[in-house]
Protein backbone atom coordinates (compact mmCIF):
# COMPACT_ATOMS: atom_id res chain seq x y z
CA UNK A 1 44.92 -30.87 64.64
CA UNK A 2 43.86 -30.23 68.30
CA UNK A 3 45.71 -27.63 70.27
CA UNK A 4 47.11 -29.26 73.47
CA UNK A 5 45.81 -26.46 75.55
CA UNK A 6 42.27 -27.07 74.45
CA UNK A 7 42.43 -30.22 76.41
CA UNK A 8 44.41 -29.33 79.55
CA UNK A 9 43.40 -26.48 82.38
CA UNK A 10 45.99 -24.52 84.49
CA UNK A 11 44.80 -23.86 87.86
CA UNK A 12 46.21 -21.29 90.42
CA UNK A 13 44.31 -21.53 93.09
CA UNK A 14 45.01 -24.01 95.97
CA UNK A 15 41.18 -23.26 97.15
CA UNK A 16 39.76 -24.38 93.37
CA UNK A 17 42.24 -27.40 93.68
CA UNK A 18 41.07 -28.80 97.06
CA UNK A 19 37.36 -28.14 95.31
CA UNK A 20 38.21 -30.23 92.09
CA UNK A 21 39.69 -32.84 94.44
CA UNK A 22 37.40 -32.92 97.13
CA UNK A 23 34.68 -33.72 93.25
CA UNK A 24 37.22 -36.44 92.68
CA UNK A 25 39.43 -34.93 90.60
CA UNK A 26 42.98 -35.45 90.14
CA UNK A 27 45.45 -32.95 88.70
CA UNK A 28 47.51 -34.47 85.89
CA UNK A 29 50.51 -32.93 87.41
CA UNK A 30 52.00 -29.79 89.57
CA UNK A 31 54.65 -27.85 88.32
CA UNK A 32 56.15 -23.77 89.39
CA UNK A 33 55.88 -20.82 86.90
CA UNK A 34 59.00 -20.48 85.31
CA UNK A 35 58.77 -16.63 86.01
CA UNK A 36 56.57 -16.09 89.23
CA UNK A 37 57.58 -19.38 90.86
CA UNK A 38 54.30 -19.78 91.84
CA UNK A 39 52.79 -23.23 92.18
CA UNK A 40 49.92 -24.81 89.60
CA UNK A 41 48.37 -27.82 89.06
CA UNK A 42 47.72 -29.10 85.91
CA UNK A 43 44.07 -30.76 84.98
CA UNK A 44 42.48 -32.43 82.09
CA UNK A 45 39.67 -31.04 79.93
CA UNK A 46 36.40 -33.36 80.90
CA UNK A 47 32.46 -32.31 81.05
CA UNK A 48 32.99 -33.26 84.63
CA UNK A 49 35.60 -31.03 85.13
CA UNK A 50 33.54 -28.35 82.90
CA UNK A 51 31.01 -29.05 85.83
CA UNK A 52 32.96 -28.82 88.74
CA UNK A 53 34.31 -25.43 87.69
CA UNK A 54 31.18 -24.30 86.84
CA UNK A 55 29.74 -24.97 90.26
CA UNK A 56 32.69 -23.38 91.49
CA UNK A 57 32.80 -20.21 89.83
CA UNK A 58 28.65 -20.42 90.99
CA UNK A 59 29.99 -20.86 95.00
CA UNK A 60 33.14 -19.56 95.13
CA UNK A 61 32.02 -16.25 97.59
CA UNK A 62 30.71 -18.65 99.96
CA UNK A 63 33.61 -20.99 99.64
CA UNK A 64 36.32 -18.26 100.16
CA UNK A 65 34.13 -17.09 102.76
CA UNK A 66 33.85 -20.09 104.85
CA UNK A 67 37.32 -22.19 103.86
């Protein structure tokens, strides 16, 4: 049986959010951290999402730098 978090990603950062969504793609859901209150967004596991974060990770200095 599949574990549920092999097909979901958490993401905390409102920067890598706008970046998935700006690719087209749309959390599953938002929700707060039961301890640190702090705001994710909930996405699901696709090769196009695999893609996405990889080109992310790849310009994420010159994304934090200019956004």
């Amino acid at each position: 049986m599949e574990n549920l978090k092999d097909k979901i990603y958490f993401c905390y950062s409102n920067k890598q959010k706008d970046f998935l969504n700006q690719k087209g793609i749309a959390s599953l859901f938002s929700a707060r951290h039961a301890k640190t209150n702090k705001l994710f967004y909930v996405f699901y596991q696709s090769e196009e999402l695999g893609q996405a974060l990889t080109e992310f990770t790849e310009k994420k200095a010159e994304f934090f730098k200019n956004n």
